[in-house]
N, C-alpha and C. Protein backbone atom coordinates (compact mmCIF):
# COMPACT_ATOMS: atom_id res chain seq x y z
N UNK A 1 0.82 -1.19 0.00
CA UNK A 1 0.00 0.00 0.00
C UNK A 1 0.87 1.26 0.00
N UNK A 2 1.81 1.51 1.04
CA UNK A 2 2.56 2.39 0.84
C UNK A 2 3.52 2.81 -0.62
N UNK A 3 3.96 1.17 -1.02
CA UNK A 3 4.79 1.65 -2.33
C UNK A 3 3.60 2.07 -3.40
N UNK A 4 2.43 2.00 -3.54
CA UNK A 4 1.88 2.40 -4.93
C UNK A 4 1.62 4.29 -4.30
N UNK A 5 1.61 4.37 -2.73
CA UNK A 5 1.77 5.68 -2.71
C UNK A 5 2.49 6.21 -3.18
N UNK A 6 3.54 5.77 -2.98
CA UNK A 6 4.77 6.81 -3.40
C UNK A 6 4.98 6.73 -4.87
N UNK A 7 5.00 5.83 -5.18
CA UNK A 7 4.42 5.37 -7.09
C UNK A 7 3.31 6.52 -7.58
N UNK A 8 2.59 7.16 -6.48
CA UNK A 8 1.73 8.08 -7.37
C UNK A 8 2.75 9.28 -8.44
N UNK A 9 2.91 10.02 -7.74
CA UNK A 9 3.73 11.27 -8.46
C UNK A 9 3.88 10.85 -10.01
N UNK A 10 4.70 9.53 -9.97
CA UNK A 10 5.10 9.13 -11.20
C UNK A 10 4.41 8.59 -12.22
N UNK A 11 3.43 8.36 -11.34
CA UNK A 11 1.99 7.73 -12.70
C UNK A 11 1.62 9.07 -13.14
N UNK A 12 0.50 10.19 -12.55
CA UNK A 12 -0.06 11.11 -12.72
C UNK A 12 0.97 11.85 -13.61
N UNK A 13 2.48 11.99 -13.57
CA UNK A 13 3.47 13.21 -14.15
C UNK A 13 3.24 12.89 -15.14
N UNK A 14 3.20 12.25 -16.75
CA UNK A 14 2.74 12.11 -17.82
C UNK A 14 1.43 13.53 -18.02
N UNK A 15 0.05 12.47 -17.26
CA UNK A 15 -1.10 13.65 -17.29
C UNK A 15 -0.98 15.19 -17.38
N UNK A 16 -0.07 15.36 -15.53
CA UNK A 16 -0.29 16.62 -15.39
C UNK A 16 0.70 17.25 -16.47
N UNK A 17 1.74 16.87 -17.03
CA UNK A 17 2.59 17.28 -18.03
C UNK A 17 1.50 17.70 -19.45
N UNK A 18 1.00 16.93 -19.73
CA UNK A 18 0.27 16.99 -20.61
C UNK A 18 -1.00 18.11 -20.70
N UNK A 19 -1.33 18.27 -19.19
CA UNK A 19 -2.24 19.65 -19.32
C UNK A 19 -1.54 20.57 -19.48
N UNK A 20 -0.48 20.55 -18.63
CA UNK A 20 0.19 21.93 -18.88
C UNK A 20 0.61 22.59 -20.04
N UNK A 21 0.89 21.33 -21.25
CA UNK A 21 1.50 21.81 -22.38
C UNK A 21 0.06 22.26 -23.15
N UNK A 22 -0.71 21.89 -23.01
CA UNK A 22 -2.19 22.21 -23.57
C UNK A 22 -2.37 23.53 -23.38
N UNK A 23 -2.47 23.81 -21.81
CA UNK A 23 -2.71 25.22 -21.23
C UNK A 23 -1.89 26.08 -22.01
N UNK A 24 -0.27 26.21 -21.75
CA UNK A 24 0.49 26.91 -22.50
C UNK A 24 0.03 27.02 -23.63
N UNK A 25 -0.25 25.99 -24.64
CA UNK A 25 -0.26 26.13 -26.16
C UNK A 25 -1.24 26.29 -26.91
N UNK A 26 -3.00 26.63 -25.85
CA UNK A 26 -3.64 26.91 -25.97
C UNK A 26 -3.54 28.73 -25.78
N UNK A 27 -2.76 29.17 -24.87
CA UNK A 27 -3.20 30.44 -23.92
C UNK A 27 -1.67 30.90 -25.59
N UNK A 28 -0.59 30.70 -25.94
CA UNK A 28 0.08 31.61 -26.61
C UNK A 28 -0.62 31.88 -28.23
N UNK A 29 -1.58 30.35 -28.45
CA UNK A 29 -1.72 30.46 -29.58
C UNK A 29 -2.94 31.71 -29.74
N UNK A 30 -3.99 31.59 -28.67
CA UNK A 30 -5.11 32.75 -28.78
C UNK A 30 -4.11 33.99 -28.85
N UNK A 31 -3.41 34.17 -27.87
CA UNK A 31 -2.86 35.58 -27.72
C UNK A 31 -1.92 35.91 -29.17
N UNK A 32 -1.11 35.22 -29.51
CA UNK A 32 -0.84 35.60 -31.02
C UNK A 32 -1.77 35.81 -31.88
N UNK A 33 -3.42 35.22 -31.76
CA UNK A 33 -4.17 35.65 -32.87
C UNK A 33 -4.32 36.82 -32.67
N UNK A 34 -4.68 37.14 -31.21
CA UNK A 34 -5.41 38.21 -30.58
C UNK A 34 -4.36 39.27 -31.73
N UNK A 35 -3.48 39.39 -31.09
CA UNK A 35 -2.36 40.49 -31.60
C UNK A 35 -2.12 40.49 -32.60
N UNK A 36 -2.32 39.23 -34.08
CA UNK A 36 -2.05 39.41 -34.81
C UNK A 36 -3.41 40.42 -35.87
N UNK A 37 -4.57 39.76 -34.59
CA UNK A 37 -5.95 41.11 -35.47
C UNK A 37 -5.60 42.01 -35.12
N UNK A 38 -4.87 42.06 -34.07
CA UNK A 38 -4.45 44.18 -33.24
C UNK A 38 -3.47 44.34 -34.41
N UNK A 39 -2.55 43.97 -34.82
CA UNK A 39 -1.32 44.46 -35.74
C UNK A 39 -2.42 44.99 -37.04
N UNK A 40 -3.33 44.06 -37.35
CA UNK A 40 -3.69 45.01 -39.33
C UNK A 40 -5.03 45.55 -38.37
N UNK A 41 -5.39 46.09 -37.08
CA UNK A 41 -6.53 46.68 -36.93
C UNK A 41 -7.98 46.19 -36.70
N UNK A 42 -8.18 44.85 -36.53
CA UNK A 42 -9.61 44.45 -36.28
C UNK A 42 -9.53 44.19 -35.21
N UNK A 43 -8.79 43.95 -34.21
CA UNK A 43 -9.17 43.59 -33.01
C UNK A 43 -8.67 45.18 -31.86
N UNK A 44 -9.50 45.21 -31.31
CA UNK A 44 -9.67 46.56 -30.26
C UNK A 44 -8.91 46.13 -28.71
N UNK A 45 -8.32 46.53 -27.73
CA UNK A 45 -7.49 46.50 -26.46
C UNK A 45 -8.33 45.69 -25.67
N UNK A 46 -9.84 46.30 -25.65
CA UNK A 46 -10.69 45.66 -24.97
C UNK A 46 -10.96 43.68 -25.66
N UNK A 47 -10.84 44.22 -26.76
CA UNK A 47 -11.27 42.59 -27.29
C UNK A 47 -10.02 41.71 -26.86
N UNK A 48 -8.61 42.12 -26.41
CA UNK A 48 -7.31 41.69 -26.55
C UNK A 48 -7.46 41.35 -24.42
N UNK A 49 -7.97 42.22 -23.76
CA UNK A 49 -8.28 41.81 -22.29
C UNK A 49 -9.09 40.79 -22.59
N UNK A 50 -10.48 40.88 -22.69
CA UNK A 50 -11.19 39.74 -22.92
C UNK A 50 -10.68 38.71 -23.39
N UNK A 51 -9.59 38.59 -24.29
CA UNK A 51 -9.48 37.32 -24.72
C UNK A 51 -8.47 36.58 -23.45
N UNK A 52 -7.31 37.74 -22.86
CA UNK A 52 -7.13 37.25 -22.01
C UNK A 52 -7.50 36.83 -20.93
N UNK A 53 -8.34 37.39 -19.98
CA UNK A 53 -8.86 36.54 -19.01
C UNK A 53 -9.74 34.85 -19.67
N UNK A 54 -10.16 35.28 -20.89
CA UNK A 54 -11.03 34.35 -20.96
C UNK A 54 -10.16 33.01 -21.25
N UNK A 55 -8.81 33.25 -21.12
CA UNK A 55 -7.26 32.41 -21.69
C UNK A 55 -7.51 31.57 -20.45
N UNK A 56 -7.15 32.86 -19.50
CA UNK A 56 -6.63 32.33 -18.24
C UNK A 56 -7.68 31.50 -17.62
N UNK A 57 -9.35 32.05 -17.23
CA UNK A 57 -9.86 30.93 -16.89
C UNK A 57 -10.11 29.74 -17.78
N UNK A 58 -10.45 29.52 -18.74
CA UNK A 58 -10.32 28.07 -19.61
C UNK A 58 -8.80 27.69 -18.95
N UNK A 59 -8.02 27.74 -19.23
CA UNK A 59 -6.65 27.16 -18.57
C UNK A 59 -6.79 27.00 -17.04
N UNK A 60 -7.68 27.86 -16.01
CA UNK A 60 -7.48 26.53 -14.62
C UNK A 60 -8.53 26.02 -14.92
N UNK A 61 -9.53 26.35 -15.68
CA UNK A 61 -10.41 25.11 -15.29
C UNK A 61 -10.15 23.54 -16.04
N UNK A 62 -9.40 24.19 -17.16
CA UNK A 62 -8.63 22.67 -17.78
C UNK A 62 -7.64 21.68 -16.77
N UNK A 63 -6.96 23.07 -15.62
CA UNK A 63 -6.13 22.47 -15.19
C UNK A 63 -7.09 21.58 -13.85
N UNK A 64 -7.74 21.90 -13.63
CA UNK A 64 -9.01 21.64 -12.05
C UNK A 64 -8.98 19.91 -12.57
N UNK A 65 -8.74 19.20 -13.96
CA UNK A 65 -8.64 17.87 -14.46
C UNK A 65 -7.78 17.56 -13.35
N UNK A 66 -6.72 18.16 -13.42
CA UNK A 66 -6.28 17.28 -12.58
C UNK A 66 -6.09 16.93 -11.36
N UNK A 67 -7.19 17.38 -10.20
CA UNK A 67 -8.04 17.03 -8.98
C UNK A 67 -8.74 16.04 -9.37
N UNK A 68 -9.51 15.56 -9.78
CA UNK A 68 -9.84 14.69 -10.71
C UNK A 68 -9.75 13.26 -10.67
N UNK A 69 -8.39 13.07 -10.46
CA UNK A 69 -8.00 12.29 -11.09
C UNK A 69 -7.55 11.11 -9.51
């Protein structure tokens, strides 16, 4: 019983690795669009906040998976 405790960390690190790279590569890819509509002018400062918070919560609640688990 004790060794599959300590065996946890190492099962789950795959997973939680795997959200994280999601989170990241979800949250740079919006924000490059964001900025790339701000660079030729369709996207407004306000639309560029909004997109960020709306980054950041989708990313913990993606991350909340891994309570979860």
């Amino acid at each position: 019983m004790n060794l599959l405790r300590l065996l946890m960390p190492f099962i789950f690190r795959k997973f939680t690795r795997n959200i994280v790279l999601q989170n990241i590569v979800f949250a740079l890819g919006i924000k490059l669009a964001v900025m790339a509509l701000g660079a030729v002018g369709i996207a407004t400062m306000w639309m560029a906040i909004f997109a960020d918070v709306g980054v950041a919560i989708l990313a913990i609640l993606n991350a909340t998976r891994i309570l979860k688990v």
